[in-house]
PDB file of N, CA and C in Angstrom:
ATOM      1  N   UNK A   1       0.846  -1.165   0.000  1.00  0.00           N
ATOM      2  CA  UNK A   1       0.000   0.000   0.000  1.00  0.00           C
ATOM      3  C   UNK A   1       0.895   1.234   0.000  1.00  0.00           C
ATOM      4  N   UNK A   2       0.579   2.436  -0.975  1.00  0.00           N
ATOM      5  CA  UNK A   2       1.198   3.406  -0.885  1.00  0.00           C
ATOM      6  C   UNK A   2       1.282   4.122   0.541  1.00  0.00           C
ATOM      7  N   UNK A   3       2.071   5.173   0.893  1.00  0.00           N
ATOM      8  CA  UNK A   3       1.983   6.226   1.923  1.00  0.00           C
ATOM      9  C   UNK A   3       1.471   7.442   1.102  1.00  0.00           C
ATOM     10  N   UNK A   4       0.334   7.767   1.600  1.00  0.00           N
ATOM     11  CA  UNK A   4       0.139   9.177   1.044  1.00  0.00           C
ATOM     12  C   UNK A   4       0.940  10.379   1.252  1.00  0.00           C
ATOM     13  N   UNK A   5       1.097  11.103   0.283  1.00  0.00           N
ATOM     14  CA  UNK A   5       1.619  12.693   0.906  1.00  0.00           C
ATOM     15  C   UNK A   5       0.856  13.357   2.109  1.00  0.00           C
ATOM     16  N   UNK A   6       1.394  14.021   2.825  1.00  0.00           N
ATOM     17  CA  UNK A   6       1.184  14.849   3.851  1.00  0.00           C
ATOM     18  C   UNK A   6      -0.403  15.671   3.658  1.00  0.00           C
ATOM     19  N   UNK A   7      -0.198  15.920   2.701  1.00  0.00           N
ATOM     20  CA  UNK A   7      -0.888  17.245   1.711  1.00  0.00           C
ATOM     21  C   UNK A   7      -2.656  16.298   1.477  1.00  0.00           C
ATOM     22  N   UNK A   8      -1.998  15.409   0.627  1.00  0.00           N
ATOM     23  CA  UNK A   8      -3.769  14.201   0.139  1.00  0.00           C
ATOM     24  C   UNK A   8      -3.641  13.674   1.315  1.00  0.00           C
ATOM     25  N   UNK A   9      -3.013  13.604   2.722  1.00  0.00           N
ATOM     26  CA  UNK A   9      -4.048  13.138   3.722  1.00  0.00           C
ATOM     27  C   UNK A   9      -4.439  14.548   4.153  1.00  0.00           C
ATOM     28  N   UNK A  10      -4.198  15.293   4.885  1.00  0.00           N
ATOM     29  CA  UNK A  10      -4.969  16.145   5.419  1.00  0.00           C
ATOM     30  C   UNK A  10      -6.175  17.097   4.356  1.00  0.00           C
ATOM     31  N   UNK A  11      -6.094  16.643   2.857  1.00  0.00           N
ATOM     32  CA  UNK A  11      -7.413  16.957   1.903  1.00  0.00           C
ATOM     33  C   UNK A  11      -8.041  16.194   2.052  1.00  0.00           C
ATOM     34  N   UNK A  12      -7.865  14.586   2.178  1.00  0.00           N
ATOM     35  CA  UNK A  12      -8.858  13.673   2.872  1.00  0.00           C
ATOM     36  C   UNK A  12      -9.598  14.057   4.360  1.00  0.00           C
ATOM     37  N   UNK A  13      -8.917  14.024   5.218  1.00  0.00           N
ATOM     38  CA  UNK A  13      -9.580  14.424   6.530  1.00  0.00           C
ATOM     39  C   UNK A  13     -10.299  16.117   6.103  1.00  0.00           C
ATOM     40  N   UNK A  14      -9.761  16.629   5.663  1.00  0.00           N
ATOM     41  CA  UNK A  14     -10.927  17.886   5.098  1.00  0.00           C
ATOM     42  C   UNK A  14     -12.331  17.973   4.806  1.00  0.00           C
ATOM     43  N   UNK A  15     -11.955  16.583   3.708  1.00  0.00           N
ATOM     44  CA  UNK A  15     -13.167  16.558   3.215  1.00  0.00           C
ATOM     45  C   UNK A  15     -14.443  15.847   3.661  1.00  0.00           C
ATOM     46  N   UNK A  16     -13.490  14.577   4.531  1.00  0.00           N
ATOM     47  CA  UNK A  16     -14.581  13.902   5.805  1.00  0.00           C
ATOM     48  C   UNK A  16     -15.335  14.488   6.373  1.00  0.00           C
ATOM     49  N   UNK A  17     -14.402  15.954   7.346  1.00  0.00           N
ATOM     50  CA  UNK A  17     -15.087  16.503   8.190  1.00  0.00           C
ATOM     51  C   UNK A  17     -16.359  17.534   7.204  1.00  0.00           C
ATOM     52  N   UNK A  18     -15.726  17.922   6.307  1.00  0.00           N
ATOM     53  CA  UNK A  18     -16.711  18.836   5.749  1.00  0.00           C
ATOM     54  C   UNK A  18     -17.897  18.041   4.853  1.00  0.00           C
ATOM     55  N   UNK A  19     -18.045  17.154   4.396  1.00  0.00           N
ATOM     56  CA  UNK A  19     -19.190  16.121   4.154  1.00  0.00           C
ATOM     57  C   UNK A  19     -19.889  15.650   5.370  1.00  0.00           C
ATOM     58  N   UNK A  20     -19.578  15.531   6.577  1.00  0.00           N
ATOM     59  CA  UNK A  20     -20.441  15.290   7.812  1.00  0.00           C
ATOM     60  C   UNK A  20     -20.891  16.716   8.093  1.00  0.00           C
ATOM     61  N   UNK A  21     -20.039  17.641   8.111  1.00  0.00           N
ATOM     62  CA  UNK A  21     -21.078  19.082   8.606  1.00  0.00           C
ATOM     63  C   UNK A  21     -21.907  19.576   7.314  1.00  0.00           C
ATOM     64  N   UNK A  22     -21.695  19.103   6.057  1.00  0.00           N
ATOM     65  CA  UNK A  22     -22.402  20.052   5.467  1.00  0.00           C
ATOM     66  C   UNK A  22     -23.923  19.718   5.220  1.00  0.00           C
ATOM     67  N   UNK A  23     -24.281  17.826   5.595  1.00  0.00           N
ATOM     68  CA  UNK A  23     -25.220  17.077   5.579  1.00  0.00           C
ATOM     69  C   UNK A  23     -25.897  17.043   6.735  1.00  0.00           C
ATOM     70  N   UNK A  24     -25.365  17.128   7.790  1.00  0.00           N
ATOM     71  CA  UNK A  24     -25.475  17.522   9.493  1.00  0.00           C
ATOM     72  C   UNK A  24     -26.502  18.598   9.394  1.00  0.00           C
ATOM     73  N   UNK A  25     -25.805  19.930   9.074  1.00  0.00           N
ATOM     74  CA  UNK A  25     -26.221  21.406   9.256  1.00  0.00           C
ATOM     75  C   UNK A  25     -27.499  21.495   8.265  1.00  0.00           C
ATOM     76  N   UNK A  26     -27.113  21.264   6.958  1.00  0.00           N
ATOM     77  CA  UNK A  26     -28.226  21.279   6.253  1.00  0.00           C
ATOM     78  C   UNK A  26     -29.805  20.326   6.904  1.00  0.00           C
ATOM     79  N   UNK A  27     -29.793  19.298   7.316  1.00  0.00           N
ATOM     80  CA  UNK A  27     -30.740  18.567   7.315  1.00  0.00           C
ATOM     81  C   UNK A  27     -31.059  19.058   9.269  1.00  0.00           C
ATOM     82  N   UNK A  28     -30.384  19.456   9.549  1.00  0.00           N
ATOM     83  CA  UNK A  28     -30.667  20.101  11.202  1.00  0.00           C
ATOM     84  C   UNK A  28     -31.666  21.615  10.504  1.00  0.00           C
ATOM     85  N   UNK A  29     -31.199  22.280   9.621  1.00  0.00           N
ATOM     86  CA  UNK A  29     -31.934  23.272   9.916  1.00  0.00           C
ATOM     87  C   UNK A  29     -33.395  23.053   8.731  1.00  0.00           C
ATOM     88  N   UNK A  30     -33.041  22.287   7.953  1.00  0.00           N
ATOM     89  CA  UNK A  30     -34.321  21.720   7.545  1.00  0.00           C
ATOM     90  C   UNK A  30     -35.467  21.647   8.503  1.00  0.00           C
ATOM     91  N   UNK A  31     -34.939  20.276   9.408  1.00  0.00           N
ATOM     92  CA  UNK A  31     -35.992  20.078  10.585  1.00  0.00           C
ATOM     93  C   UNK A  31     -36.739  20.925  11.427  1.00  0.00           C
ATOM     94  N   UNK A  32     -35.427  22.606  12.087  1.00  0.00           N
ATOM     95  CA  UNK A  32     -35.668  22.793  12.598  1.00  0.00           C
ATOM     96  C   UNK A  32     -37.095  24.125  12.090  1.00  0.00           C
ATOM     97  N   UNK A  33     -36.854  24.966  10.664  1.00  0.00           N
ATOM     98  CA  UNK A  33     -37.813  25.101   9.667  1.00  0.00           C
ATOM     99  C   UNK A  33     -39.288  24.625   9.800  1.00  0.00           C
ATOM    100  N   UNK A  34     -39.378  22.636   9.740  1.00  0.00           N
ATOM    101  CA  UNK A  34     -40.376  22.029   9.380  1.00  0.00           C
ATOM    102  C   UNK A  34     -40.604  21.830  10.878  1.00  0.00           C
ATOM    103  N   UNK A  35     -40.377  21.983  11.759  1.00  0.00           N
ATOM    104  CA  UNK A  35     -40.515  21.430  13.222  1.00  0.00           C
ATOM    105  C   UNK A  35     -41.289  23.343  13.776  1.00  0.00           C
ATOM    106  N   UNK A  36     -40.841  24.191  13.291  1.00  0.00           N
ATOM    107  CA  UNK A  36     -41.628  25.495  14.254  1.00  0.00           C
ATOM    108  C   UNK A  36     -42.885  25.702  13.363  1.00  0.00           C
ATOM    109  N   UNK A  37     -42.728  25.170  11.801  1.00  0.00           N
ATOM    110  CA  UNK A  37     -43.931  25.551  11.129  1.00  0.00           C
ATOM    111  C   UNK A  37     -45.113  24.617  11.455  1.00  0.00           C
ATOM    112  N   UNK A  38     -44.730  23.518  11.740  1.00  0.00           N
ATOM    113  CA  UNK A  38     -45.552  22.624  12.410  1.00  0.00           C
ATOM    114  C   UNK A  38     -46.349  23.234  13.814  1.00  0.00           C
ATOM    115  N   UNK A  39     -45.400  23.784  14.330  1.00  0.00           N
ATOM    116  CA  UNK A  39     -45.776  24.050  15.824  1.00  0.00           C
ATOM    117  C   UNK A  39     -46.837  25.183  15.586  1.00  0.00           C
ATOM    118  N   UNK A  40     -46.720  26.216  14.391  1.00  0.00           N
ATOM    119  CA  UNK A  40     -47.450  27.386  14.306  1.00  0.00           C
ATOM    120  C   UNK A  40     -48.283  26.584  13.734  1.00  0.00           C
ATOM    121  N   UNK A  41     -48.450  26.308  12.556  1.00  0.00           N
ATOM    122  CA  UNK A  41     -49.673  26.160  12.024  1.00  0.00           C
ATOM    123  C   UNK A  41     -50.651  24.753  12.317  1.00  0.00           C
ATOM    124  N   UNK A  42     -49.911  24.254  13.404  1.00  0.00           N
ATOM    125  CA  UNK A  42     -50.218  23.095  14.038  1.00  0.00           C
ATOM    126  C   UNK A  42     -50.994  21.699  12.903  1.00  0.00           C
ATOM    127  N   UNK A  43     -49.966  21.873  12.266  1.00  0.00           N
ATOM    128  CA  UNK A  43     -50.179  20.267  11.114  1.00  0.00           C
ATOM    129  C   UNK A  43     -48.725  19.728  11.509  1.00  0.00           C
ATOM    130  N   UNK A  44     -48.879  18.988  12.212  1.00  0.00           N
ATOM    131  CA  UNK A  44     -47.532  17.845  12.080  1.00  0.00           C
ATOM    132  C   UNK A  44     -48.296  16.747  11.836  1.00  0.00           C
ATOM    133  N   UNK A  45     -47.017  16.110  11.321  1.00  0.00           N
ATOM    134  CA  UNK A  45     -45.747  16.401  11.023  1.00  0.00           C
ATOM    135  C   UNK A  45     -44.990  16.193   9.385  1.00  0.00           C
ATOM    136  N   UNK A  46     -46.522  16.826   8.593  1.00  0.00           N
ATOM    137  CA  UNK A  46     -46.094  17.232   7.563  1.00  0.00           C
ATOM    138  C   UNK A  46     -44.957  18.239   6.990  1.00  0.00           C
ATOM    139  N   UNK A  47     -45.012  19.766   7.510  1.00  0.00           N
ATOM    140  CA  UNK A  47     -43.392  20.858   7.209  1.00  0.00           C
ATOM    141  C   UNK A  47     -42.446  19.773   7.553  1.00  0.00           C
ATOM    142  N   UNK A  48     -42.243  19.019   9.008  1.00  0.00           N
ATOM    143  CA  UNK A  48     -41.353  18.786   9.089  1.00  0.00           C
ATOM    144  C   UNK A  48     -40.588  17.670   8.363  1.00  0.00           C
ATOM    145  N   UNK A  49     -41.529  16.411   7.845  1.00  0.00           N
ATOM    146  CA  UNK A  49     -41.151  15.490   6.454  1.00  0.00           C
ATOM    147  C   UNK A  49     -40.465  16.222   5.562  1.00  0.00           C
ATOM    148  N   UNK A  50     -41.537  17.351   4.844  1.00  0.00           N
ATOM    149  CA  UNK A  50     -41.062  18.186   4.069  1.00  0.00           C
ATOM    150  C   UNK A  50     -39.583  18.824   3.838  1.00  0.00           C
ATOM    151  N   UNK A  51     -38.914  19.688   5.164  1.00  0.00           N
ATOM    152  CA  UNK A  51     -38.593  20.526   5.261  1.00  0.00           C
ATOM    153  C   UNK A  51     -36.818  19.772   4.907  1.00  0.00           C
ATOM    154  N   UNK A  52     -37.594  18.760   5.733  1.00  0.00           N
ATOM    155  CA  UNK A  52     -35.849  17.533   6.227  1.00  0.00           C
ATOM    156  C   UNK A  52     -35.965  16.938   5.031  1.00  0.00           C
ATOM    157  N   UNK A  53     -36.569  16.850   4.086  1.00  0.00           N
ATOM    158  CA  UNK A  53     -35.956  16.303   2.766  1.00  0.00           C
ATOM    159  C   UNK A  53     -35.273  17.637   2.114  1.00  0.00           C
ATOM    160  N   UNK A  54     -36.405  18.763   1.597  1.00  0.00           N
ATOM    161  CA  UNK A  54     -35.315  20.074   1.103  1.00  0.00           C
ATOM    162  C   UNK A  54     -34.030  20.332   1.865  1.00  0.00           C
ATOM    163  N   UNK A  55     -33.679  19.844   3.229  1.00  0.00           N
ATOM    164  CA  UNK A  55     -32.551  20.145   3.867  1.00  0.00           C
ATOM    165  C   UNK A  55     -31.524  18.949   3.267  1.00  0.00           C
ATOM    166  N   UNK A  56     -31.756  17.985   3.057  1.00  0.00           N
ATOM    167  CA  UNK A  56     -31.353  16.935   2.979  1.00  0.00           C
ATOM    168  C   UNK A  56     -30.463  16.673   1.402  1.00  0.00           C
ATOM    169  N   UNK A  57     -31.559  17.348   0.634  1.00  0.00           N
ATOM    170  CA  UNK A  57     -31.308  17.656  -1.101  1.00  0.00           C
ATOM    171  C   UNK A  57     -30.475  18.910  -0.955  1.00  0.00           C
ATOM    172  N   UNK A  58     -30.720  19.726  -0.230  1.00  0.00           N
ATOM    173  CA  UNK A  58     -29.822  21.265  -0.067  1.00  0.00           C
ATOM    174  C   UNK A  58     -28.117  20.822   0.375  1.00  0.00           C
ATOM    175  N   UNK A  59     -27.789  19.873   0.792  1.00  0.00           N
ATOM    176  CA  UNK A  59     -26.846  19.376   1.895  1.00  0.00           C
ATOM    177  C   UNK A  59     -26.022  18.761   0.498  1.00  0.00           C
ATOM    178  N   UNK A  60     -26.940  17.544  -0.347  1.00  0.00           N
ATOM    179  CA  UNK A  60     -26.294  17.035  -0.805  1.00  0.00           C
ATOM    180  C   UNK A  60     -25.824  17.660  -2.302  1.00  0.00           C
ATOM    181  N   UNK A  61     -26.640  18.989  -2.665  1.00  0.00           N
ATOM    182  CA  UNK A  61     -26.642  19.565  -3.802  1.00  0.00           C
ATOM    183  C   UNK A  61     -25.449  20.158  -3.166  1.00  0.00           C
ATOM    184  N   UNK A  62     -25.877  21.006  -2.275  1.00  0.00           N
ATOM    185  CA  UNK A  62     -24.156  21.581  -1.758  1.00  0.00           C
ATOM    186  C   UNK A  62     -22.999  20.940  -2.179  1.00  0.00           C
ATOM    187  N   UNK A  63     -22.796  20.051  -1.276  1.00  0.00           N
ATOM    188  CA  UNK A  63     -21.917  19.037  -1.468  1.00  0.00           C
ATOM    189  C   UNK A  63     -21.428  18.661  -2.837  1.00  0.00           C
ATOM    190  N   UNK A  64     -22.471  18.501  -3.916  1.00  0.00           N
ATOM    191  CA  UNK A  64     -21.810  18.020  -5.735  1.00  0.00           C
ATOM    192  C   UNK A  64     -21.384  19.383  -6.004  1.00  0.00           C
ATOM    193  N   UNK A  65     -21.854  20.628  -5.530  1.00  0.00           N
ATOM    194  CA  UNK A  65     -21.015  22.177  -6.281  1.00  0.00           C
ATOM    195  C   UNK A  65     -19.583  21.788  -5.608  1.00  0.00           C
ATOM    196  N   UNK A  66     -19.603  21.785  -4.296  1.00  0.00           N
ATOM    197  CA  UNK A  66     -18.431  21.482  -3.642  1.00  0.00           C
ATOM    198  C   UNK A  66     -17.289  20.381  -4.533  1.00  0.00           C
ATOM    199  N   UNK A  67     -17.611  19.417  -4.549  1.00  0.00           N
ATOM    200  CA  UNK A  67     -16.909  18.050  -5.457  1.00  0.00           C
ATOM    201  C   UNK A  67     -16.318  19.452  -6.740  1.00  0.00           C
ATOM    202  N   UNK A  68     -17.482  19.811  -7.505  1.00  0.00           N
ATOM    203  CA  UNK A  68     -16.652  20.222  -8.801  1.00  0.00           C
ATOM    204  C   UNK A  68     -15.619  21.283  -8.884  1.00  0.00           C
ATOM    205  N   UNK A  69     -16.120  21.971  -8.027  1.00  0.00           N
ATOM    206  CA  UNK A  69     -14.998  23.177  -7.672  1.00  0.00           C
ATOM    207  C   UNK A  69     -13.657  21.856  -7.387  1.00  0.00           C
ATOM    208  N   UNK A  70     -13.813  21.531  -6.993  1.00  0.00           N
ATOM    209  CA  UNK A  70     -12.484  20.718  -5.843  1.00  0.00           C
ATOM    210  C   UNK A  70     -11.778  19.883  -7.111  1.00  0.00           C
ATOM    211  N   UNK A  71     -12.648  19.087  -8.274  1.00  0.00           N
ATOM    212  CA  UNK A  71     -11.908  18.272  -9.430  1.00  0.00           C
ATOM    213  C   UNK A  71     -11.424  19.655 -10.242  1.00  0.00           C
ATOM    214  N   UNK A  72     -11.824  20.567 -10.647  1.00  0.00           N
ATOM    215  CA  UNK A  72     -11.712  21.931 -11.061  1.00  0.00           C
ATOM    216  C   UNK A  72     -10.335  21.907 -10.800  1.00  0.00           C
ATOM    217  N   UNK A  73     -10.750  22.425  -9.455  1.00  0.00           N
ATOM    218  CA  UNK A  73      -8.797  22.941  -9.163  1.00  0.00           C
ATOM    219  C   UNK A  73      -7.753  21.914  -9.018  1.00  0.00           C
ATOM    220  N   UNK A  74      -8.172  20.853  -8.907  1.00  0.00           N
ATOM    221  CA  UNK A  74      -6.891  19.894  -8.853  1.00  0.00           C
ATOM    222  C   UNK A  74      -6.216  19.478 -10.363  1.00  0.00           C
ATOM    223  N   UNK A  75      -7.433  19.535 -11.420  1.00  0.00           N
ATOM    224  CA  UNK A  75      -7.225  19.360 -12.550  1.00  0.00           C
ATOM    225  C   UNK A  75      -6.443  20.599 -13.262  1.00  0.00           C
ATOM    226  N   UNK A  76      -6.661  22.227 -12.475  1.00  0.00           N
ATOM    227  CA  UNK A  76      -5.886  22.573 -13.087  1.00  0.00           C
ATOM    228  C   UNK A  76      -4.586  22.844 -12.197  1.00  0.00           C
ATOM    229  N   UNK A  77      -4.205  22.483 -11.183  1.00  0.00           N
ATOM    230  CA  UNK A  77      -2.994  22.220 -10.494  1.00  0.00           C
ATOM    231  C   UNK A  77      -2.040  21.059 -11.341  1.00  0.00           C
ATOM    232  N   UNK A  78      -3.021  20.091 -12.070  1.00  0.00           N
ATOM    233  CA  UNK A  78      -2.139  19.243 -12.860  1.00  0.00           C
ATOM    234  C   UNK A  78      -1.727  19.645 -14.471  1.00  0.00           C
ATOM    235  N   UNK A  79      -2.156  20.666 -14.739  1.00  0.00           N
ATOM    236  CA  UNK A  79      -2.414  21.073 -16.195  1.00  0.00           C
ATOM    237  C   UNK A  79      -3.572  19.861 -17.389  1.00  0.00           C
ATOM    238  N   UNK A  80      -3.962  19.685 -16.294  1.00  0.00           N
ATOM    239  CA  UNK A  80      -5.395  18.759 -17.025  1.00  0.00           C
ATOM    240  C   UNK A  80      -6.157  20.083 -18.012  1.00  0.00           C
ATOM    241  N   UNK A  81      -7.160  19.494 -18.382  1.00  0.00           N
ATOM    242  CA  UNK A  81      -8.664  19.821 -18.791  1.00  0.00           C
ATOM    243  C   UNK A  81      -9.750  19.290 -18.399  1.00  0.00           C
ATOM    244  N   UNK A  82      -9.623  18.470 -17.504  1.00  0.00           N
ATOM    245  CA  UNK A  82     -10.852  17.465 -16.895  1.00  0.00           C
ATOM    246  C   UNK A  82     -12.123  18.198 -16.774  1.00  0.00           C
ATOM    247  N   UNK A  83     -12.991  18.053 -17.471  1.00  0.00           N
ATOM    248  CA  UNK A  83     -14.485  18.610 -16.977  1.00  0.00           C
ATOM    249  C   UNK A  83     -15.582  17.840 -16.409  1.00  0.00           C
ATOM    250  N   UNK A  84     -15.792  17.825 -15.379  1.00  0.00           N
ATOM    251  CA  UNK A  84     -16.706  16.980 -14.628  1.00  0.00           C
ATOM    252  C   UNK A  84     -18.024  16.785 -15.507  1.00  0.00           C
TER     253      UNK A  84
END
């Protein structure tokens, strides 16, 4: 098994941590959205189904802009053309 560079491990652990918060945060404030609209307009727990899927799709849409930016610049750190 190779040893990674210094550099592609700590872009790995980067990207761990930032794929758990960005799916975390997104789908927390989804809930928390579908969880007070519930409480006001007193229909649960429909907003809150609702709200935690748009959080959920928001998290993971995030996340694919994130990916392309990231093949983007590595591709042109290599003098690629790679287009996702």
């Amino acid at each position: 098994m190779t040893k990674l560079k210094h550099e592609d491990q700590h872009h790995g652990h980067q990207w761990g941590l930032r794929v758990g918060t960005e799916i975390v945060a997104s789908t927390m404030i989804g809930l928390g959205i579908g969880f007070f609209l519930d409480r006001w307009l007193d229909t649960r727990p429909i907003f809150l189904i609702i709200f935690a899927i748009f959080g959920l799709a928001a998290g993971f849409i995030n996340l694919y802009q994130l990916m392309v930016i990231d093949i983007r610049k590595q591709a042109g750190q290599r003098g690629g053309s790679d287009k996702p």
